[in-house]
C-alpha atoms as a PDB file:
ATOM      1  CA  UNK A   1       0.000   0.000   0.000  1.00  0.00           C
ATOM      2  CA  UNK A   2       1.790   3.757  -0.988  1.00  0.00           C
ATOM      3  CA  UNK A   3       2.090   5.768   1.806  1.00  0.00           C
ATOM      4  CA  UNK A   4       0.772   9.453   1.550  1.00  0.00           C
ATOM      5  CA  UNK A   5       2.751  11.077   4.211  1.00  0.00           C
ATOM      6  CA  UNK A   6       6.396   9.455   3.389  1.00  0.00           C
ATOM      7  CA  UNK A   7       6.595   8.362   7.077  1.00  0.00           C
ATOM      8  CA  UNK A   8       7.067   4.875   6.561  1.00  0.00           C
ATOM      9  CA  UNK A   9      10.938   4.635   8.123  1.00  0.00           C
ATOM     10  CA  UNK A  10      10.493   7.680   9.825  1.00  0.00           C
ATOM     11  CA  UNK A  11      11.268   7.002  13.710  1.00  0.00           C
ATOM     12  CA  UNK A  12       9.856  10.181  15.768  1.00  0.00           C
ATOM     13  CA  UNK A  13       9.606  11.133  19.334  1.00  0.00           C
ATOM     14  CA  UNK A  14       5.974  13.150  19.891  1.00  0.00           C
ATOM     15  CA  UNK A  15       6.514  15.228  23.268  1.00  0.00           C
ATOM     16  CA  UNK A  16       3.119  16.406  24.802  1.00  0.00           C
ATOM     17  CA  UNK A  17       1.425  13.334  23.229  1.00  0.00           C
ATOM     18  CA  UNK A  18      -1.008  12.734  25.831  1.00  0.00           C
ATOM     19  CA  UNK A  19      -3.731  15.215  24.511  1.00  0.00           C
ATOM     20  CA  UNK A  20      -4.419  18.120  22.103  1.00  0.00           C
ATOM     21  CA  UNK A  21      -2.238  18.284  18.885  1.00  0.00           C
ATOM     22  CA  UNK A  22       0.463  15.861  20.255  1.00  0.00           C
ATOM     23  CA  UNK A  23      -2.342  13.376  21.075  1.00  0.00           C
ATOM     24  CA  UNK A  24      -3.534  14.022  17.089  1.00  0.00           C
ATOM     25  CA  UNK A  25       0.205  13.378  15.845  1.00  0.00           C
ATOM     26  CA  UNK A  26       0.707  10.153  17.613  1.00  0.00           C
ATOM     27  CA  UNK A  27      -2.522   8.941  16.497  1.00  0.00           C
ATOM     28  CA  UNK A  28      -1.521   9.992  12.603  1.00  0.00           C
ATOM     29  CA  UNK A  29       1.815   8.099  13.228  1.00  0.00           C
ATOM     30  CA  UNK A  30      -0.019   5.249  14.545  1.00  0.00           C
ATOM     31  CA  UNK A  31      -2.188   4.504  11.684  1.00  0.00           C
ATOM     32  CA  UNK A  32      -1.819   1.900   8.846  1.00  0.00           C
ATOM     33  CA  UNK A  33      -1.157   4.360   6.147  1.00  0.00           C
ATOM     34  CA  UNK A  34       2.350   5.547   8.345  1.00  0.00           C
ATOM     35  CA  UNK A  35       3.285   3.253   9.935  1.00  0.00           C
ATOM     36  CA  UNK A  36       5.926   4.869  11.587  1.00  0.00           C
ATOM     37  CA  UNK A  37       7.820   3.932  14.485  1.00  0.00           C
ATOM     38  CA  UNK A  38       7.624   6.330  17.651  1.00  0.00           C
ATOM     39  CA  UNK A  39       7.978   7.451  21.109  1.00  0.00           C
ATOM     40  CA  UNK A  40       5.015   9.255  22.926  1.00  0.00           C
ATOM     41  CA  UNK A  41       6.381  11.632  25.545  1.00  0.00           C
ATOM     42  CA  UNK A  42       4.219  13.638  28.412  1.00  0.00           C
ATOM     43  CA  UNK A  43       4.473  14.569  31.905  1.00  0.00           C
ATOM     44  CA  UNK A  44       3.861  11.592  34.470  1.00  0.00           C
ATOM     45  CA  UNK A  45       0.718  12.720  35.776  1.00  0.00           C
ATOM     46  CA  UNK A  46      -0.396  13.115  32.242  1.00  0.00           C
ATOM     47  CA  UNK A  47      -4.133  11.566  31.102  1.00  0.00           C
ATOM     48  CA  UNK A  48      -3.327   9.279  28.157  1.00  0.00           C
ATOM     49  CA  UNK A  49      -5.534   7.638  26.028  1.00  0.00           C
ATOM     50  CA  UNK A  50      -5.783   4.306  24.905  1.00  0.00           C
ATOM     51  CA  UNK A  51      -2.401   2.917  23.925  1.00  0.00           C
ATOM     52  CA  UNK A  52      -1.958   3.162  20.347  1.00  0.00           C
ATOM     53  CA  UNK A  53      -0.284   0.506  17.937  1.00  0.00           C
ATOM     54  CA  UNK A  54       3.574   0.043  17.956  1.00  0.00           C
ATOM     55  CA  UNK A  55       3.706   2.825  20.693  1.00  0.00           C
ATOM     56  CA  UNK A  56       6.071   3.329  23.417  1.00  0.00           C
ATOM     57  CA  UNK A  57       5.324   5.784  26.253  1.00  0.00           C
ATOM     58  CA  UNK A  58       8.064   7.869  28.461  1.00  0.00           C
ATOM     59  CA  UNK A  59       7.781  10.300  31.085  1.00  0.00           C
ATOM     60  CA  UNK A  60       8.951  13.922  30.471  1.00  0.00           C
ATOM     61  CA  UNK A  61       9.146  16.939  31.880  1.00  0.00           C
ATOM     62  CA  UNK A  62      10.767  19.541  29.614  1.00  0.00           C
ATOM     63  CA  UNK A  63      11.468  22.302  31.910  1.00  0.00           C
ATOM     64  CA  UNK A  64      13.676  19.661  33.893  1.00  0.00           C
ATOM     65  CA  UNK A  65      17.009  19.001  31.518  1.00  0.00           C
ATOM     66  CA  UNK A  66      17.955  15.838  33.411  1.00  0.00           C
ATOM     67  CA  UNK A  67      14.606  14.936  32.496  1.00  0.00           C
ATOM     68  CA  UNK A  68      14.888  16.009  29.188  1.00  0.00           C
ATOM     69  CA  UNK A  69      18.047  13.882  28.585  1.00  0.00           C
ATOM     70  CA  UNK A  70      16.475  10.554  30.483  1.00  0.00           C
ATOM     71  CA  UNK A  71      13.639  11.142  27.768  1.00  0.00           C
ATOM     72  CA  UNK A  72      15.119  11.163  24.679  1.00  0.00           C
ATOM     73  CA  UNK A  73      17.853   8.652  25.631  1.00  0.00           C
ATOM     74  CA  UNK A  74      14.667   5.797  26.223  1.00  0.00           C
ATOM     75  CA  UNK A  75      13.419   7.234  22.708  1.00  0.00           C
ATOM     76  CA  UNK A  76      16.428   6.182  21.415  1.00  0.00           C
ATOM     77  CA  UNK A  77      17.253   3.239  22.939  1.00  0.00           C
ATOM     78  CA  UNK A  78      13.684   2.290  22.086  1.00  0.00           C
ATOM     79  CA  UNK A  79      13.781   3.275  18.320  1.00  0.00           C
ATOM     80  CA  UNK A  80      17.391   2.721  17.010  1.00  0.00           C
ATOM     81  CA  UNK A  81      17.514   6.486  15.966  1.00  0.00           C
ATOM     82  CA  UNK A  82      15.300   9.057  16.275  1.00  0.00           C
ATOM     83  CA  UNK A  83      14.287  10.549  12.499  1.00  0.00           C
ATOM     84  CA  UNK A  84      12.139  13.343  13.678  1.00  0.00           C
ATOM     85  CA  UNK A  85      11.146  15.260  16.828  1.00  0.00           C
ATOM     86  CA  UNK A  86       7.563  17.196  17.146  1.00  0.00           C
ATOM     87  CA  UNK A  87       7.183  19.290  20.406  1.00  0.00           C
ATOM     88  CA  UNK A  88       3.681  20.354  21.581  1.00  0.00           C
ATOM     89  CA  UNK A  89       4.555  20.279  25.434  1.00  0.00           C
ATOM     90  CA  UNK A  90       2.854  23.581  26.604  1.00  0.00           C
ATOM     91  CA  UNK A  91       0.663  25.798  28.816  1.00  0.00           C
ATOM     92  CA  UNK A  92      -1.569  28.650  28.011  1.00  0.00           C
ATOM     93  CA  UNK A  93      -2.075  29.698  31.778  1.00  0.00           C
ATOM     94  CA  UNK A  94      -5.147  31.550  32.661  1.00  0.00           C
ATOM     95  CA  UNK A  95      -6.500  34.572  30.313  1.00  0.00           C
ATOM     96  CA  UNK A  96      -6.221  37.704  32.192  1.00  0.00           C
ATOM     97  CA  UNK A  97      -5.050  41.556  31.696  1.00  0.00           C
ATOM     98  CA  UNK A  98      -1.436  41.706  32.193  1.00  0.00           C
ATOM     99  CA  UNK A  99      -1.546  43.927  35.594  1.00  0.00           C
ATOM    100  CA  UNK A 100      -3.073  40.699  37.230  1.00  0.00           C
ATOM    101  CA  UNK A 101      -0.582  38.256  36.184  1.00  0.00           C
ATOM    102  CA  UNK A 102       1.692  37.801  38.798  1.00  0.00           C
ATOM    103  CA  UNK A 103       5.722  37.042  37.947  1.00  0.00           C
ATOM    104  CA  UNK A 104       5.130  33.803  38.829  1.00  0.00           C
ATOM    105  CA  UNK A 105       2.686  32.905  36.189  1.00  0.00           C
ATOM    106  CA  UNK A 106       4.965  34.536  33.508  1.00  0.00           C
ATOM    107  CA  UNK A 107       8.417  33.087  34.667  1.00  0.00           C
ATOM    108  CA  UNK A 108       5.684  29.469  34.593  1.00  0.00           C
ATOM    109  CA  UNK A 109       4.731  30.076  31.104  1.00  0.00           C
ATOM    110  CA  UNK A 110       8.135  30.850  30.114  1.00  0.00           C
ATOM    111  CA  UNK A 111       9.789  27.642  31.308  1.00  0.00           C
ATOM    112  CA  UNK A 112       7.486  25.705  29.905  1.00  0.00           C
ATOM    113  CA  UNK A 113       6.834  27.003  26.155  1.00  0.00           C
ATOM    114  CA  UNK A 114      10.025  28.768  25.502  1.00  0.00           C
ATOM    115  CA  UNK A 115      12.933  27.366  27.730  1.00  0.00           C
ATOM    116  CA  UNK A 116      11.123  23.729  27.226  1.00  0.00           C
ATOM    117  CA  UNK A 117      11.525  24.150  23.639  1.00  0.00           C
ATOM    118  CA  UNK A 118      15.575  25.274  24.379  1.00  0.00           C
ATOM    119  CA  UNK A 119      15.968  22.300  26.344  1.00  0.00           C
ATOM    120  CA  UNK A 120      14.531  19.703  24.202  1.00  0.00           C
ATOM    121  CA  UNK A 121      16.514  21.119  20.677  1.00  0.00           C
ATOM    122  CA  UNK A 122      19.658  21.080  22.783  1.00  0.00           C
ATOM    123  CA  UNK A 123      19.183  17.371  23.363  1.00  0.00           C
ATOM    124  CA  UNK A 124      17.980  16.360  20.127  1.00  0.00           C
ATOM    125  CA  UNK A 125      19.936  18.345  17.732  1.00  0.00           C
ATOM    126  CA  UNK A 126      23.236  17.369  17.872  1.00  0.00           C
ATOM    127  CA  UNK A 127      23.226  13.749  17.290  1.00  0.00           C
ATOM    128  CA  UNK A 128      20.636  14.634  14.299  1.00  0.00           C
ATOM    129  CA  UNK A 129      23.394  16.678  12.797  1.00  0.00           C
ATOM    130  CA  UNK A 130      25.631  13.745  13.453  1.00  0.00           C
ATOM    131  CA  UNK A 131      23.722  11.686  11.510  1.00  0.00           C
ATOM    132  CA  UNK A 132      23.367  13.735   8.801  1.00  0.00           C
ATOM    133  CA  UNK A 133      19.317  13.867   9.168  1.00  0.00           C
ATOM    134  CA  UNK A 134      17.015  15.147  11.258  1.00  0.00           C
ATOM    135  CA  UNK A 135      13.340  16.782  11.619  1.00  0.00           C
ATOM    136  CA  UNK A 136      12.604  19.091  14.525  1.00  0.00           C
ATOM    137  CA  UNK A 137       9.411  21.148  15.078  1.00  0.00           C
ATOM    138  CA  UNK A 138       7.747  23.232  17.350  1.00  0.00           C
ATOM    139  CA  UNK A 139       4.218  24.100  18.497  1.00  0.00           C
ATOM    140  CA  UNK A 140       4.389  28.245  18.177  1.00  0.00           C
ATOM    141  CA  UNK A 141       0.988  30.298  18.296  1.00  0.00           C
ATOM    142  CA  UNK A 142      -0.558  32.830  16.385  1.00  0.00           C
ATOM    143  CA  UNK A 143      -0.661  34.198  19.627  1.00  0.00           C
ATOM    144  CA  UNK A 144       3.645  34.364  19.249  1.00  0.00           C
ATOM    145  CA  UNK A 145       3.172  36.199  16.083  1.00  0.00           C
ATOM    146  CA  UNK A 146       0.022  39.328  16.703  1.00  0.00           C
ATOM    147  CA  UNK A 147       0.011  39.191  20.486  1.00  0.00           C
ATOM    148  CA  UNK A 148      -3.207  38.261  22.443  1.00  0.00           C
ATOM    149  CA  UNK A 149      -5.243  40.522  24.928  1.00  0.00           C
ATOM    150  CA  UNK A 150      -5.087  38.739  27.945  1.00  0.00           C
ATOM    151  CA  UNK A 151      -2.302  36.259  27.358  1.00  0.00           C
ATOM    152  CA  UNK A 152       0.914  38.660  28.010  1.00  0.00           C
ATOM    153  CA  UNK A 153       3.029  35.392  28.836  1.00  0.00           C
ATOM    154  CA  UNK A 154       1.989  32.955  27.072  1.00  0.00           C
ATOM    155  CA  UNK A 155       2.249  35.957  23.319  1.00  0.00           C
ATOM    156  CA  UNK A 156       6.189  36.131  24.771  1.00  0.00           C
ATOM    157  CA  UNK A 157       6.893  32.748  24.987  1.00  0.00           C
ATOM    158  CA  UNK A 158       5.155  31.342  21.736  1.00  0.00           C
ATOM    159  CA  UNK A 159       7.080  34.608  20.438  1.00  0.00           C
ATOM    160  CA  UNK A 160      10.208  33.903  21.300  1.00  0.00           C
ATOM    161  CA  UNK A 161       9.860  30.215  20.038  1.00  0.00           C
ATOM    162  CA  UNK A 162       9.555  31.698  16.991  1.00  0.00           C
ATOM    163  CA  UNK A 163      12.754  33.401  17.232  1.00  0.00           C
ATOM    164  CA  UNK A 164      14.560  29.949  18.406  1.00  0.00           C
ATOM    165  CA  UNK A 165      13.488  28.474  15.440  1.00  0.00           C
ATOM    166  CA  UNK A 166      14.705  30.336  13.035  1.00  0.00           C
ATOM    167  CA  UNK A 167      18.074  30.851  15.160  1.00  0.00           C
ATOM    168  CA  UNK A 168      18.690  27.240  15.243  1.00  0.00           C
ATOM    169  CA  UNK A 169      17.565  26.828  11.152  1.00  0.00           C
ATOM    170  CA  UNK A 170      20.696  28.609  10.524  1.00  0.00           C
ATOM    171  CA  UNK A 171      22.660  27.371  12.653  1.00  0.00           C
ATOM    172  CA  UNK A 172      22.119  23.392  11.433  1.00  0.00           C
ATOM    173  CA  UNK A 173      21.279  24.485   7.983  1.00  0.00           C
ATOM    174  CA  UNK A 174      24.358  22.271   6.682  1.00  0.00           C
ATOM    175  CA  UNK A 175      23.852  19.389   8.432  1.00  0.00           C
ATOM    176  CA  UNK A 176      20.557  17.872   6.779  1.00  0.00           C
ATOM    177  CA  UNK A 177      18.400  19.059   9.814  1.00  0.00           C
ATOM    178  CA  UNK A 178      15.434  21.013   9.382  1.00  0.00           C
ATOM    179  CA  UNK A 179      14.012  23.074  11.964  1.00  0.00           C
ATOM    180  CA  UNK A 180      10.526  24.427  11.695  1.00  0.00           C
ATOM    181  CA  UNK A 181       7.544  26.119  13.658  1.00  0.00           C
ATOM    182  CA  UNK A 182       3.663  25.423  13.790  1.00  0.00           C
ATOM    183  CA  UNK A 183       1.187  28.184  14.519  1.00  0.00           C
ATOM    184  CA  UNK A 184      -1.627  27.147  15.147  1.00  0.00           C
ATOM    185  CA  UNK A 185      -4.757  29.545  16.035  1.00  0.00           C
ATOM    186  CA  UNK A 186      -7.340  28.114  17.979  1.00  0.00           C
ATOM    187  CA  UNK A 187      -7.695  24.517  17.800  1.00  0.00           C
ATOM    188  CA  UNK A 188      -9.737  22.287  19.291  1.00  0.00           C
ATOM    189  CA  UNK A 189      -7.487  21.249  22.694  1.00  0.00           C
ATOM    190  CA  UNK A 190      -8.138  20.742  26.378  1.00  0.00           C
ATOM    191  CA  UNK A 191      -6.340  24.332  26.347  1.00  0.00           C
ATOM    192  CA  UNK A 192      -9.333  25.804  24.298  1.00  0.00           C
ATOM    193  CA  UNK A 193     -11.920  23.875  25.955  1.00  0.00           C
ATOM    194  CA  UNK A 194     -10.547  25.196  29.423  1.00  0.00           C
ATOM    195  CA  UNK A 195     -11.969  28.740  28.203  1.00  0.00           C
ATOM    196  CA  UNK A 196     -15.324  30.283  28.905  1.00  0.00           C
ATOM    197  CA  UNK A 197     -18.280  30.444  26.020  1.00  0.00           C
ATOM    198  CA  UNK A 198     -17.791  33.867  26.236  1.00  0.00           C
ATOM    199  CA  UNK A 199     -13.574  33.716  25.752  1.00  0.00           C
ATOM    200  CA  UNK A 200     -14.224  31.110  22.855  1.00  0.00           C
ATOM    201  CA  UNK A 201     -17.220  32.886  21.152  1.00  0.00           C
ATOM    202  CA  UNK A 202     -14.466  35.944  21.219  1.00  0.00           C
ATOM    203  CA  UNK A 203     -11.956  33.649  19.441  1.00  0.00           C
ATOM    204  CA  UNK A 204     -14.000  32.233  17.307  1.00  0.00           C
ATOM    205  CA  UNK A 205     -14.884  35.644  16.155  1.00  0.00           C
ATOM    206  CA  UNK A 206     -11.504  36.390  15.107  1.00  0.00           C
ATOM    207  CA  UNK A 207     -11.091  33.808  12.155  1.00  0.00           C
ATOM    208  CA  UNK A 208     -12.078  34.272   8.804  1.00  0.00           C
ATOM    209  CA  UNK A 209     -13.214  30.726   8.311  1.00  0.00           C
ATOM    210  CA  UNK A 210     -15.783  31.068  11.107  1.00  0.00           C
ATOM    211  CA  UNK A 211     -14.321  27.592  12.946  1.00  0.00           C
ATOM    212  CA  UNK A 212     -11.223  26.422  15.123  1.00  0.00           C
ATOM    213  CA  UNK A 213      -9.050  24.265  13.307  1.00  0.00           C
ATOM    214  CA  UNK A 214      -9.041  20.074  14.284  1.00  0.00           C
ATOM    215  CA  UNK A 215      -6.071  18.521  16.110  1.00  0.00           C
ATOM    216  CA  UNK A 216      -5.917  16.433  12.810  1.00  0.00           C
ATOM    217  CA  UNK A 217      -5.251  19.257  10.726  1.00  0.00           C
ATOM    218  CA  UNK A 218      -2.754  19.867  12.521  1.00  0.00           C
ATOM    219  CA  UNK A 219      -1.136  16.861  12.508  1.00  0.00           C
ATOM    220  CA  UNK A 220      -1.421  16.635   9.252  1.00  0.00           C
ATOM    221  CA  UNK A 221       0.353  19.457   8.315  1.00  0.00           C
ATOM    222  CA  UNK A 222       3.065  18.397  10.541  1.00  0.00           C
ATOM    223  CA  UNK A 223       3.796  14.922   8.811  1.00  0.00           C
ATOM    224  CA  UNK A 224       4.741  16.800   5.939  1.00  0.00           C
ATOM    225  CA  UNK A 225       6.943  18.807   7.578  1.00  0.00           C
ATOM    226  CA  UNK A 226       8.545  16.040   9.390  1.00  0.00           C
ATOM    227  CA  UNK A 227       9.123  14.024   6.253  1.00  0.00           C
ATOM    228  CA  UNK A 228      11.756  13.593   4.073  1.00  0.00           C
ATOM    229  CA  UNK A 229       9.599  15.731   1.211  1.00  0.00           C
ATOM    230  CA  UNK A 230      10.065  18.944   3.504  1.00  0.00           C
ATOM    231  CA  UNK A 231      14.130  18.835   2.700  1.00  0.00           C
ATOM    232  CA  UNK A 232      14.272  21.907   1.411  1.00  0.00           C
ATOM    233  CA  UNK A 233      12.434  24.000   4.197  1.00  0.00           C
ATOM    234  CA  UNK A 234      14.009  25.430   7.510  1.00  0.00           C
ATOM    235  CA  UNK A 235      13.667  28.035  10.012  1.00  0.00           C
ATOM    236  CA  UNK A 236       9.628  28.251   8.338  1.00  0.00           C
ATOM    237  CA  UNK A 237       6.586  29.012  10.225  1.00  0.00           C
ATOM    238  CA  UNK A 238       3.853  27.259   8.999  1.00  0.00           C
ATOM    239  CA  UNK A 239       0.076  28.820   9.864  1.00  0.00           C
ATOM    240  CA  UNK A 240      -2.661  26.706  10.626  1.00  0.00           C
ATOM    241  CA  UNK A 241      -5.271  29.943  11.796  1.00  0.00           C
ATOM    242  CA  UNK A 242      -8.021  29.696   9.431  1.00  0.00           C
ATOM    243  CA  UNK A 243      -7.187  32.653   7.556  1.00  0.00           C
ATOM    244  CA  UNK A 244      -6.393  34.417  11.200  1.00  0.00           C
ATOM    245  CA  UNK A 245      -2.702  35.543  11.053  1.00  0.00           C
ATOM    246  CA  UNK A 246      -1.834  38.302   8.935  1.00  0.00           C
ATOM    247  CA  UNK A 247       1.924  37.782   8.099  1.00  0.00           C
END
């Protein structure tokens, strides 16, 4: 049988797997038509689903670097190599104007979205370039690229993923390893479904499609950017906003 997405040797680790666009990733891997091999990462007091076929579960934590390292070592011990890595640990943290959001809450969202995203490349990247081959992406926001009312943290981190991104694309550009962001608008998550009516309705209202996108979609645009089609893109951010984002 072909295979659509090109995946079929590809040997990924999916960190934040356990729900939301991770959860929609591992699922795509999982099916028949991959039939890749991978690693599905989350936090140990994460909610997973059902186990899904050929997959192998590891704790994480990706604001802990010892953590970090434990992780992807188990990937790779359990996969051979490790082809491609998608990252959609994260945490929105509660929506609320910027004079109430204590230092705390920022430093929070911070560790996890940006410095998470430092850790994890740090551990992954080098024995890509090694190797010759490698995929990494990273769950941005639109929210990283136009700012959101409300979400002063959370716009900074996803913002300066962006910036990491395209800082590390250069920086492996020679060495066959791809680096690449996602930003998604509002998708259908436990993040989104967190909000109030009124907070969604508001959201909703800001997309030219008149819908949040599907975890699926997203996933789906991130097995081609994981694949080995996507060799000639790096240091990219790829929308997924519903006609949202305006650069």
């Amino acid at each position: 049988m072909a295979d659509p997405t090109g995946l079929a040797d590809t040997r990924c680790l999916v960190v934040g797997a356990a729900s939301g666009i991770g959860d929609a990733v591992a699922t795509l891997l999982a099916g028949a038509s991959a039939g890749a091999e991978f690693v599905a990462a989350d936090l140990p007091t994460a909610r997973w689903p059902d186990p899904r076929p050929g997959e192998h579960r590891v704790d994480i934590d990706v604001t802990d670097p010892s953590s970090v390292d434990a992780a992807v070592a188990a990937a790779g011990e359990a996969l051979g190599r490790i082809d491609a890595v998608v990252n959609c640990a994260g945490v929105l943290g509660r929506v609320q104007p910027s004079s109430h959001e204590t230092v705390q809450e920022f430093e929070r969202l911070l560790a996890v979205n940006l410095t998470g995203a430092f850790i994890l490349s740090r551990a992954v990247l080098p024995a890509m370039a090694a190797r010759g081959y490698g995929r990494l992406v990273h769950l941005s926001s639109t929210a990283g690229k136009e700012g959101s009312a409300g979400m002063t943290g959370y716009s900074a981190a996803k913002a300066g993923v962006l910036g990491l991104v395209k800082a590390l694309a250069r920086e492996y550009a020679d060495t066959g390893v791809t680096v690449n962001a996602i930003a998604p608008g509002t998708v259908e998550t436990p993040l989104i479904a967190a909000m109030s009516e009124r907070q969604r309705a508001e959201k909703r209202r800001l997309i030219p499609m008149g819908r949040f996108g599907l975890p699926r979609e997203a996933a789906e645009l991130i097995a081609f950017v994981i694949s080995p089609q996507a060799s000639f893109t790096t240091g990219a951010v790829f929308d997924l906003s519903g006609g949202r984002a305006t650069y």
